[in-house]
PDB file of N, CA and C in Angstrom:
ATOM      1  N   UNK A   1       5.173  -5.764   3.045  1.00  0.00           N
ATOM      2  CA  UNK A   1       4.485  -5.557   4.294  1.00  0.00           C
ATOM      3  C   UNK A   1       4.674  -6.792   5.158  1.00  0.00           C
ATOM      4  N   UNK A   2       5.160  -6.786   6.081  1.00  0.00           N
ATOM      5  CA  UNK A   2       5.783  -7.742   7.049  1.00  0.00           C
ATOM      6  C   UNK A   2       4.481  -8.192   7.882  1.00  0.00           C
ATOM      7  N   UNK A   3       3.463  -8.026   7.730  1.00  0.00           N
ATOM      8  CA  UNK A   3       2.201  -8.710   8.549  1.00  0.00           C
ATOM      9  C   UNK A   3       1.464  -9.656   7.455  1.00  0.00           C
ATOM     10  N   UNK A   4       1.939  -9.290   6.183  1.00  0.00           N
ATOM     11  CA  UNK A   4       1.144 -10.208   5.499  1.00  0.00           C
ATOM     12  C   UNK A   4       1.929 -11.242   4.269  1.00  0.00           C
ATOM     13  N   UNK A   5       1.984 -12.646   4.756  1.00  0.00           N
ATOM     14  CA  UNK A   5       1.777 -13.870   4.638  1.00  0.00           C
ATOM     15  C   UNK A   5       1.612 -13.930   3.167  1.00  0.00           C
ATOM     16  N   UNK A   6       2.591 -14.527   2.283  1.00  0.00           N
ATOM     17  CA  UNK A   6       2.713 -14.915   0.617  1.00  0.00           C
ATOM     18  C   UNK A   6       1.364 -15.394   0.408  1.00  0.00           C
ATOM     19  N   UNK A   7       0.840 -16.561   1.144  1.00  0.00           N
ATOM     20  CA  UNK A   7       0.019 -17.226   0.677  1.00  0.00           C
ATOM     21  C   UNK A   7      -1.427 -16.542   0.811  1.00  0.00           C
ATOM     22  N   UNK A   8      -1.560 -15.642   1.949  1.00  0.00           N
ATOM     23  CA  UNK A   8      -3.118 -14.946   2.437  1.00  0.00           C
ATOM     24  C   UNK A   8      -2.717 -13.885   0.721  1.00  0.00           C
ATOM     25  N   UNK A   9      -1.872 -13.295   0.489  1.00  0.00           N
ATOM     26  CA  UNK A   9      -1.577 -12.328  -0.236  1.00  0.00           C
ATOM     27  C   UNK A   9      -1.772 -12.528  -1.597  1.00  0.00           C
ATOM     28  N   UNK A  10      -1.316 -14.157  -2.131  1.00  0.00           N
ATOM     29  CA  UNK A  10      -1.711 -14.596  -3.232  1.00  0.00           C
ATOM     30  C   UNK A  10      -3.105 -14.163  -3.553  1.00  0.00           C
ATOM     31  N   UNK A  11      -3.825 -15.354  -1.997  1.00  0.00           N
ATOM     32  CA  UNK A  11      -5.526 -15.548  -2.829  1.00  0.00           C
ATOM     33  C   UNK A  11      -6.022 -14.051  -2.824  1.00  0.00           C
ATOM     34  N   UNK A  12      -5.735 -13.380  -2.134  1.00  0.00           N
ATOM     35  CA  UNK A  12      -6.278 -11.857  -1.759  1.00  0.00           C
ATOM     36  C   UNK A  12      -6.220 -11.237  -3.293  1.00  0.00           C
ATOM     37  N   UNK A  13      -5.047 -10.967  -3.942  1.00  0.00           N
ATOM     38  CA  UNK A  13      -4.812 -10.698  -5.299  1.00  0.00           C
ATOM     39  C   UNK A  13      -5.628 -11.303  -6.151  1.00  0.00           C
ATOM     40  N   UNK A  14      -6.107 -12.856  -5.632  1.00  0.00           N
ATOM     41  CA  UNK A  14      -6.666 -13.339  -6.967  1.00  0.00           C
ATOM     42  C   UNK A  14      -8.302 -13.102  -6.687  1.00  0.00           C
ATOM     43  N   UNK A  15      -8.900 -12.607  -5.470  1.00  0.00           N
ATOM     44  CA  UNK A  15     -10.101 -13.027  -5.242  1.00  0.00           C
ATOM     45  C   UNK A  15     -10.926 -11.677  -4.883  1.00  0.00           C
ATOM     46  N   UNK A  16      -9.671 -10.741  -4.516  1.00  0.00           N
ATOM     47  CA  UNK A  16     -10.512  -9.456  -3.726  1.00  0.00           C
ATOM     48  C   UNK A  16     -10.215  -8.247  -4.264  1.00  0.00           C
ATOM     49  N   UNK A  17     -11.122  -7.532  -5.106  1.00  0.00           N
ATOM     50  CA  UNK A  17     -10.766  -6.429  -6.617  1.00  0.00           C
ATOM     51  C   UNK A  17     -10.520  -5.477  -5.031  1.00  0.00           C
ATOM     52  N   UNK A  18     -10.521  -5.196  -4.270  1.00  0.00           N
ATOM     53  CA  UNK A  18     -10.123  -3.271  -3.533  1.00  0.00           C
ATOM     54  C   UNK A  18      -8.884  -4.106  -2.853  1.00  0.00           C
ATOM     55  N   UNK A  19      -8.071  -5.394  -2.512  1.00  0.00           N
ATOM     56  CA  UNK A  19      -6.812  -5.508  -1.828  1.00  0.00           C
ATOM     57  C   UNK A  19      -6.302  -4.981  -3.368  1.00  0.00           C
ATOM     58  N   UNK A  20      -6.177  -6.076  -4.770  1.00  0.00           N
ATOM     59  CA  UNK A  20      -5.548  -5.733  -5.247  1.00  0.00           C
ATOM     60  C   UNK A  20      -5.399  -3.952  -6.329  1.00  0.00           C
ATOM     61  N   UNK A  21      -6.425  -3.892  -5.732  1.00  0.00           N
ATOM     62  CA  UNK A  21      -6.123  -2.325  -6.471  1.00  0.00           C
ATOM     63  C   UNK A  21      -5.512  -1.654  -5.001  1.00  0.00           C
ATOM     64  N   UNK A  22      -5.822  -1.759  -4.304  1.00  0.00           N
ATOM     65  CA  UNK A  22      -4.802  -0.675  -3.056  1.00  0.00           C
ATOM     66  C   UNK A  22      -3.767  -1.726  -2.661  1.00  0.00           C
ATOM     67  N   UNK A  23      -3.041  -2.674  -3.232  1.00  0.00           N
ATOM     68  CA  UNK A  23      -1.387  -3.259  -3.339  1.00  0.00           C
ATOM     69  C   UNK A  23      -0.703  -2.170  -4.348  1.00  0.00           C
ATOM     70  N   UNK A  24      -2.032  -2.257  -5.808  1.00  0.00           N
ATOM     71  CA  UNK A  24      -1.053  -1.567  -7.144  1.00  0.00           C
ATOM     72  C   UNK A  24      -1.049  -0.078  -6.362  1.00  0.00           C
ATOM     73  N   UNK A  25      -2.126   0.497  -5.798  1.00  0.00           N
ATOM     74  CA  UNK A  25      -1.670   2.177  -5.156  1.00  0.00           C
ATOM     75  C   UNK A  25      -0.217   2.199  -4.331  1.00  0.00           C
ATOM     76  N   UNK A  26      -0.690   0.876  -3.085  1.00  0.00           N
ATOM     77  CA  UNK A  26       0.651   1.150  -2.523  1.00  0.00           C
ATOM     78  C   UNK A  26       2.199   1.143  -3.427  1.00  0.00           C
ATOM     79  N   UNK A  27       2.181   0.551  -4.072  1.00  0.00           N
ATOM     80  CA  UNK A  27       3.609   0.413  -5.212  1.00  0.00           C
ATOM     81  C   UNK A  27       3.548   1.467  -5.930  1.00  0.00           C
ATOM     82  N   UNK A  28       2.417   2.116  -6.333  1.00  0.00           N
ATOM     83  CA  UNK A  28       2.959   2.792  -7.118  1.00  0.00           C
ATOM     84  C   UNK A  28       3.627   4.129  -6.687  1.00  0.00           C
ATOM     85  N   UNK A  29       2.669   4.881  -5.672  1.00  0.00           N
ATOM     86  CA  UNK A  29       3.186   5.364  -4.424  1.00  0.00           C
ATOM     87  C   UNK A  29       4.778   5.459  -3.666  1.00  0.00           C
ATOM     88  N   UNK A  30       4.973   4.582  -3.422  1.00  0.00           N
ATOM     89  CA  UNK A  30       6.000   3.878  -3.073  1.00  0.00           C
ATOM     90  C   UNK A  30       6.996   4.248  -4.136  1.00  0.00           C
ATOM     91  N   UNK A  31       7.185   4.113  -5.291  1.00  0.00           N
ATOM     92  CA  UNK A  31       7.995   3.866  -6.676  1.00  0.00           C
ATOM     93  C   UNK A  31       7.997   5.158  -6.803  1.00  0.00           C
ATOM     94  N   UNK A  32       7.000   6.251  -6.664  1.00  0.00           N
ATOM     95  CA  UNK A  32       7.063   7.756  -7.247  1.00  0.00           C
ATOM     96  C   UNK A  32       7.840   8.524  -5.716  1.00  0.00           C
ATOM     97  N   UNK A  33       7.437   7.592  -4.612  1.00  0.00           N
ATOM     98  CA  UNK A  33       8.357   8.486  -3.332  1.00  0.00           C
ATOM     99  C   UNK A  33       9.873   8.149  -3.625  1.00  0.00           C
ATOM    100  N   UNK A  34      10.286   6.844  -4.037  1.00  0.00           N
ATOM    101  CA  UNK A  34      11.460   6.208  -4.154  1.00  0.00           C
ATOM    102  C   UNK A  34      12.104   7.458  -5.061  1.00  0.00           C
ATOM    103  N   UNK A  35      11.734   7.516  -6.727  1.00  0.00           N
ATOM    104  CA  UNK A  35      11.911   8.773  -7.507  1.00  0.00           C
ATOM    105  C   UNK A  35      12.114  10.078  -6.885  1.00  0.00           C
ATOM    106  N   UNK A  36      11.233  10.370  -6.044  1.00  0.00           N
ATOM    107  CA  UNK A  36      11.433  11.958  -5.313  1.00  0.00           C
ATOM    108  C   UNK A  36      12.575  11.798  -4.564  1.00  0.00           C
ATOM    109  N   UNK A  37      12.557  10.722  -3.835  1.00  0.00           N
ATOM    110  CA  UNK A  37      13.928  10.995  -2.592  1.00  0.00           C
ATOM    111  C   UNK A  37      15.108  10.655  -2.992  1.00  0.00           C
ATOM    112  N   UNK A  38      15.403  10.405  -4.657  1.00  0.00           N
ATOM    113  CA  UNK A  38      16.900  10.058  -5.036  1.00  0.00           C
ATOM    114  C   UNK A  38      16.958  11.915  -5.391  1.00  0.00           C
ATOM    115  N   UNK A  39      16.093  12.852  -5.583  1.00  0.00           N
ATOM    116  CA  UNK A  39      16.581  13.715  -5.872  1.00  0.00           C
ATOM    117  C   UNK A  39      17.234  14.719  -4.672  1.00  0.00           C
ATOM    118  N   UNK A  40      18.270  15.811  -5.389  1.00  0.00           N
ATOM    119  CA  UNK A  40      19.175  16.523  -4.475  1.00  0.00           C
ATOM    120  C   UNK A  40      18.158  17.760  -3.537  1.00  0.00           C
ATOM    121  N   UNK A  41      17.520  17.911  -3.877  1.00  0.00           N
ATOM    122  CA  UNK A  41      16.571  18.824  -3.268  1.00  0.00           C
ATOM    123  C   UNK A  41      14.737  19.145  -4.289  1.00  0.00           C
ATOM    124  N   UNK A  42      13.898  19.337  -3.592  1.00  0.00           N
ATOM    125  CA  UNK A  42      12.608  19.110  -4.052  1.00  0.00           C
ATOM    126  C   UNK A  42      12.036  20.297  -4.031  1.00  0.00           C
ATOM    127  N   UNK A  43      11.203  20.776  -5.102  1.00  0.00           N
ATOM    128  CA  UNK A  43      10.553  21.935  -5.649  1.00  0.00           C
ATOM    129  C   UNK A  43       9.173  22.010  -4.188  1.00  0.00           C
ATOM    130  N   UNK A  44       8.679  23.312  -3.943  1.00  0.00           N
ATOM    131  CA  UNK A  44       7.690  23.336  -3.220  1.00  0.00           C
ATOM    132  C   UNK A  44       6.514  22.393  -3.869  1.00  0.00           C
ATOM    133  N   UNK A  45       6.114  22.150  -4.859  1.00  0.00           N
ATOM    134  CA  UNK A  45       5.145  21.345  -5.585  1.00  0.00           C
ATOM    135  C   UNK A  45       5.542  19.685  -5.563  1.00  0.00           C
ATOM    136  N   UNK A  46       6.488  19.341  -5.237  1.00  0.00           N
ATOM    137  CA  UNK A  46       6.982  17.806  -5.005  1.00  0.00           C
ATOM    138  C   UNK A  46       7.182  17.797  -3.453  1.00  0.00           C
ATOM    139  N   UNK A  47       7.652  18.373  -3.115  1.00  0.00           N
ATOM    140  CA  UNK A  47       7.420  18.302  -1.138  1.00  0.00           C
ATOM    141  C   UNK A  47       6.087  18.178  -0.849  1.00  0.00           C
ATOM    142  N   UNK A  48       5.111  18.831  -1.828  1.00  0.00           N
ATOM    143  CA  UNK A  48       3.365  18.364  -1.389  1.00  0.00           C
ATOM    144  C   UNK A  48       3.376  17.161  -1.812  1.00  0.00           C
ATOM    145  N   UNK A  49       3.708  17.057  -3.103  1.00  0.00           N
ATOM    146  CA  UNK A  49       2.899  15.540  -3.260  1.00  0.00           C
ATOM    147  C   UNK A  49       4.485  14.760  -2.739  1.00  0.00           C
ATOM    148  N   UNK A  50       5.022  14.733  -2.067  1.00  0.00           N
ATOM    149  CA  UNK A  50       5.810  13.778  -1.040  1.00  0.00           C
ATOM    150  C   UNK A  50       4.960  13.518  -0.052  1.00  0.00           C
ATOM    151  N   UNK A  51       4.279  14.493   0.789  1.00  0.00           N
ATOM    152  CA  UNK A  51       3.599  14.565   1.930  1.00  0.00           C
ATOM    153  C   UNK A  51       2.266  13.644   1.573  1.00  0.00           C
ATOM    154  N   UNK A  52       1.916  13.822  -0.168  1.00  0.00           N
ATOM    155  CA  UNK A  52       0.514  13.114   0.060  1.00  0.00           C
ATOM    156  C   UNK A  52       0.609  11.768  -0.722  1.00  0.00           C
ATOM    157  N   UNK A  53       1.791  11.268  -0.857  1.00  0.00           N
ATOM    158  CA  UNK A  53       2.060  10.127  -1.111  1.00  0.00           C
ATOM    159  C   UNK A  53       2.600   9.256  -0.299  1.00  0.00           C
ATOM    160  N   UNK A  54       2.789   9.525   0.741  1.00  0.00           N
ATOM    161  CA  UNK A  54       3.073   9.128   2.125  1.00  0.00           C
ATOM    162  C   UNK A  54       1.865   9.077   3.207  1.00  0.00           C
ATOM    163  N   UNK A  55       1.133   9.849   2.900  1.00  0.00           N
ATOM    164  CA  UNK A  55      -0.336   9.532   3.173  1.00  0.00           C
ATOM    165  C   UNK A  55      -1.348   8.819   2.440  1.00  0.00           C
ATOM    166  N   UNK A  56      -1.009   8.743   1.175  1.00  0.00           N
ATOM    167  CA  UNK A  56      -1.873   7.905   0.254  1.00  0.00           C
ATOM    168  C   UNK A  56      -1.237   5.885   0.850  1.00  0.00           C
ATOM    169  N   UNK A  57       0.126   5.941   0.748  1.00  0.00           N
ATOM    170  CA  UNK A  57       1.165   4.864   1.210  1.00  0.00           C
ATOM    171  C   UNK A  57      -0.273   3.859   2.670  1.00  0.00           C
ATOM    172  N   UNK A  58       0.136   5.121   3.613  1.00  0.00           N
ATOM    173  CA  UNK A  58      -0.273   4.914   5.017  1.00  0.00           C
ATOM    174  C   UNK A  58      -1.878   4.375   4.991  1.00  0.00           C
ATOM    175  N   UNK A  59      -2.676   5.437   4.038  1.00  0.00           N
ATOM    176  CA  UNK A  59      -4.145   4.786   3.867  1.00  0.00           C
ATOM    177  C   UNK A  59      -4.378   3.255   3.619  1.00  0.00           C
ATOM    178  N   UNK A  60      -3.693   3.119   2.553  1.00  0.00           N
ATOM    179  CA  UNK A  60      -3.916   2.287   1.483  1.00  0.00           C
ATOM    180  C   UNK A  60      -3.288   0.729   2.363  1.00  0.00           C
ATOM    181  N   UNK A  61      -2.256   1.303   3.474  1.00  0.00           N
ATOM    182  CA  UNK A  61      -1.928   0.221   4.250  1.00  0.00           C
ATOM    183  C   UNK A  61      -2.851  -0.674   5.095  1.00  0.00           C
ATOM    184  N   UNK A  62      -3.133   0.830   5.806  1.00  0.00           N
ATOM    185  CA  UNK A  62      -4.302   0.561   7.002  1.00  0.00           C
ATOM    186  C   UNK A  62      -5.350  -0.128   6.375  1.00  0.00           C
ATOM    187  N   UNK A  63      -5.858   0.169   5.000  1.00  0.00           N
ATOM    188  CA  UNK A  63      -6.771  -0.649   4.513  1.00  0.00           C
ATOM    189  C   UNK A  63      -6.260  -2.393   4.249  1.00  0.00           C
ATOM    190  N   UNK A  64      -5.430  -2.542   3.807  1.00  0.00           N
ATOM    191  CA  UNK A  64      -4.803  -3.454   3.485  1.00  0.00           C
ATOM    192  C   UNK A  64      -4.994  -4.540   4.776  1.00  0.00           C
ATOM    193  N   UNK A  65      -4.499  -3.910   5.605  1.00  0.00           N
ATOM    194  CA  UNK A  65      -4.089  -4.474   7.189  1.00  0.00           C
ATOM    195  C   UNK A  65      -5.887  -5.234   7.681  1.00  0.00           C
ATOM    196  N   UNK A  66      -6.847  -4.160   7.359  1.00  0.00           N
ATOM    197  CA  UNK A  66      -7.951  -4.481   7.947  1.00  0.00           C
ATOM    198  C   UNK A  66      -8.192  -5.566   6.959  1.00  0.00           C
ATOM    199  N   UNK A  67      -8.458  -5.593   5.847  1.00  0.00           N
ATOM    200  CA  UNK A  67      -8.496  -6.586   5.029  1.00  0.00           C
ATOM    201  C   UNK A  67      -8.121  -8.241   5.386  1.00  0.00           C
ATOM    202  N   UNK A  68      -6.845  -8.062   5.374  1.00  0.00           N
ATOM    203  CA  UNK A  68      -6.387  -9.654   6.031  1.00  0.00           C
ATOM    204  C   UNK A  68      -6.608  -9.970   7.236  1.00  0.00           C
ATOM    205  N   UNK A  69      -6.991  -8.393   8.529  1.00  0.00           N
ATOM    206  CA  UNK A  69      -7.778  -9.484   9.199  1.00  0.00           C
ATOM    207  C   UNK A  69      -8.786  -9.885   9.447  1.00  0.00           C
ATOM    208  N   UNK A  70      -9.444  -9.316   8.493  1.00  0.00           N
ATOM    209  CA  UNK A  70     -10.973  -9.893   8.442  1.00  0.00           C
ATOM    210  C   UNK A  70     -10.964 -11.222   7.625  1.00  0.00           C
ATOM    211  N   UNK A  71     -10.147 -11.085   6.818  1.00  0.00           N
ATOM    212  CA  UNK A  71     -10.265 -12.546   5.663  1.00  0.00           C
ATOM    213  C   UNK A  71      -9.494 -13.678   6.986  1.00  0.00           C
ATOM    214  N   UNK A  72      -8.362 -13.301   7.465  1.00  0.00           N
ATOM    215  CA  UNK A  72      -7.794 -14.058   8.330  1.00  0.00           C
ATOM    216  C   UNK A  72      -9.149 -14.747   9.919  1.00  0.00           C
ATOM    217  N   UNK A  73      -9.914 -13.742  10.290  1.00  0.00           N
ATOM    218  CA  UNK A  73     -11.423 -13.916  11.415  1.00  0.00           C
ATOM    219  C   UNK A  73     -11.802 -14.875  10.544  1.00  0.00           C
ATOM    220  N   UNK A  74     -12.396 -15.349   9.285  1.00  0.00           N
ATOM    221  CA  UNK A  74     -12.705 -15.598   8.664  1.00  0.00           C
ATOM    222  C   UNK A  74     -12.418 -16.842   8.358  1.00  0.00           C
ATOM    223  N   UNK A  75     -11.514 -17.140   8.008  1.00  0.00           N
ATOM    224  CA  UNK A  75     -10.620 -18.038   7.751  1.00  0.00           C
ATOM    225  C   UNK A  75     -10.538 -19.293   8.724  1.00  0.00           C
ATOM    226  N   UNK A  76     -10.208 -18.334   9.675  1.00  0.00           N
ATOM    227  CA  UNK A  76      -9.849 -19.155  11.219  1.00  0.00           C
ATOM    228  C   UNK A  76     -11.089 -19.882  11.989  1.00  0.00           C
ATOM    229  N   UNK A  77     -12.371 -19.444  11.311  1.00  0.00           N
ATOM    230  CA  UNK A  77     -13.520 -19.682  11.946  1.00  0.00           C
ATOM    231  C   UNK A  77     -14.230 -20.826  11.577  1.00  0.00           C
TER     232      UNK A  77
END
């Protein structure tokens, strides 16, 4: 994720249990879409969960995003 900074990302992992459990969603997410889209064509039951792993992806971002900048308000203050 290109908005967030090695070092905010470290302590975040080490200090804040919902960043690092919605980092491990986003990857894992991520890793099972990666799997779906090497294949040649997708069953009606994997085109859903494509659609909701790409929405799980997007949640889990937006959360992410609000996260650092509140720790970042925070920080800066």
């Amino acid at each position: 994720m290109d908005f967030l900074r090695p070092e905010v990302q470290d302590r975040l992992m080490k200090e804040h249990f919902e960043f690092r459990k919605l980092m491990e969603e986003h990857k894992a997410a991520d890793t099972r879409l990666s799997d779906l889209q090497k294949k040649p064509s997708l069953s009606a039951k994997e085109s859903l969960e494509e659609v909701e792993l790409k929405k799980t992806k997007l949640r889990a971002k937006e959360r992410i995003y609000s996260i650092v900048q509140e720790t970042t308000k925070r920080t800066d203050q």
